[in-house]
Protein backbone atom coordinates (compact mmCIF):
# COMPACT_ATOMS: atom_id res chain seq x y z
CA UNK A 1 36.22 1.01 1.10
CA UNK A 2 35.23 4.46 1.42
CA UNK A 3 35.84 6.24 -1.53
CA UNK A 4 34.50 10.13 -0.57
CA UNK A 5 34.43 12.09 2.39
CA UNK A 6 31.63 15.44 1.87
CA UNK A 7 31.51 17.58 4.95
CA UNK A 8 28.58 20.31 5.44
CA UNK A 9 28.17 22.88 8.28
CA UNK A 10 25.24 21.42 10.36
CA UNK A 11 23.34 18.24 9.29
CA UNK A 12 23.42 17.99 5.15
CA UNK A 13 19.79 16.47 6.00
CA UNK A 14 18.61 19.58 8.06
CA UNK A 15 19.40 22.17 4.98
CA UNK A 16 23.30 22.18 6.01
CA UNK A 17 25.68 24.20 4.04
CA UNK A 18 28.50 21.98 1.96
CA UNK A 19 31.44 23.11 2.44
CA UNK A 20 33.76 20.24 0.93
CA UNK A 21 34.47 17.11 -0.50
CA UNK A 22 37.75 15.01 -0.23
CA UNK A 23 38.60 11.78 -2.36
CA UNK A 24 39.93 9.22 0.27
CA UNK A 25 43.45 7.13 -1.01
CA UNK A 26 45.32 10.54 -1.16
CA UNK A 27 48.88 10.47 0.23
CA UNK A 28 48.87 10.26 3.72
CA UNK A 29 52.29 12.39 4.84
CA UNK A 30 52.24 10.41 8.13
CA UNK A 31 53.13 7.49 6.98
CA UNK A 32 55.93 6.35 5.85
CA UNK A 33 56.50 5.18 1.72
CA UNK A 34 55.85 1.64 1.17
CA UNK A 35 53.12 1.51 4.30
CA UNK A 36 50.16 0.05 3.45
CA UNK A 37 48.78 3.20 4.90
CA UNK A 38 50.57 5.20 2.48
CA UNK A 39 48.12 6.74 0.37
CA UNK A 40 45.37 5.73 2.75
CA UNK A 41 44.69 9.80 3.49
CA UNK A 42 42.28 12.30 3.40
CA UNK A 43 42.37 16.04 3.91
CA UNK A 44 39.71 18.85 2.95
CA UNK A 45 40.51 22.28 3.52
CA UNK A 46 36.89 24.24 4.19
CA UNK A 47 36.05 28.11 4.82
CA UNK A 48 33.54 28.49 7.96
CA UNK A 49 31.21 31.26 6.68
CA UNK A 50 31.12 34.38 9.11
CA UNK A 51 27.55 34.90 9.28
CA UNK A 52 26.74 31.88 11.04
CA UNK A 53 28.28 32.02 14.19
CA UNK A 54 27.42 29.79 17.59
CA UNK A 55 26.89 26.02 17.89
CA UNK A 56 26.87 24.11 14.96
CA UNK A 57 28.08 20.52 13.92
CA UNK A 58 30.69 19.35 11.27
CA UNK A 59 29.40 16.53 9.61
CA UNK A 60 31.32 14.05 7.72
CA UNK A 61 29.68 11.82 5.00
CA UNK A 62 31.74 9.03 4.34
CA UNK A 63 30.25 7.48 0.41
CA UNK A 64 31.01 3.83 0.88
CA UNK A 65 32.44 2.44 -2.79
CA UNK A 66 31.33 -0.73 -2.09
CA UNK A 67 27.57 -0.77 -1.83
CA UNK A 68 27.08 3.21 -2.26
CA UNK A 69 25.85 3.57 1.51
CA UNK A 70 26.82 6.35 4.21
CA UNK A 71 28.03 6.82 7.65
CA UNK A 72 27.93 10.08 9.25
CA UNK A 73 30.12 11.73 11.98
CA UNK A 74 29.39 14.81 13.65
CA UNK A 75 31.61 17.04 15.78
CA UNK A 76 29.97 20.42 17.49
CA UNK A 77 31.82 22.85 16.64
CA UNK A 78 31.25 26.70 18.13
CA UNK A 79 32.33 29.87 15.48
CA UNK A 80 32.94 33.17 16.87
C-alpha cells in the first residue's frame, strides 16, 4: 500500500520545489460509509508560486509502505 503522496513543482530530482505532502487512507467523501473505499482518499491542497510561470510538471511521489520504493506521475501543467 501506498502510504504518502509528496508532490513538487517540476521533477523533485531536477531541484523541484515541494510543495506538499498528503497521507493516503484519509476519508474519501466519494464514497459512500462502509465502502471499502471509504477512507481510501487523498487530497493535498498546494500554492503554485507566482514567480515561476510557463511549462512545468506536477509530480506525484507515491512512498510505497510496503518495501519503501516510489512511483512517480507527472502532469504538465502551464502557470500564468
Amino acid at each position: 500500500g501506498v502510504d504518502r503522496v509528496d508532490v513538487f513543482l517540476d521533477s523533485r530530482d531536477s531541484g523541484g520545489l515541494f510543495l506538499g505532502s498528503t497521507q493516503v487512507g484519509i476519508a474519501n467523501p466519494s464514497q459512500t460509509s462502509g465502502s471499502q473505499f471509504a477512507n481510501s482518499g487523498w487530497h493535498v491542497t498546494v500554492n503554485l508560486p507566482k514567480n515561476q510561470t510557463g511549462l512545468h510538471t506536477l509530480a506525484f511521489y507515491a512512498h510505497s509502505s510496503v518495501n519503501g520504493g516510489e512511483m512517480v506521475v507527472e502532469v504538465p501543467v502551464t502557470i500564468q
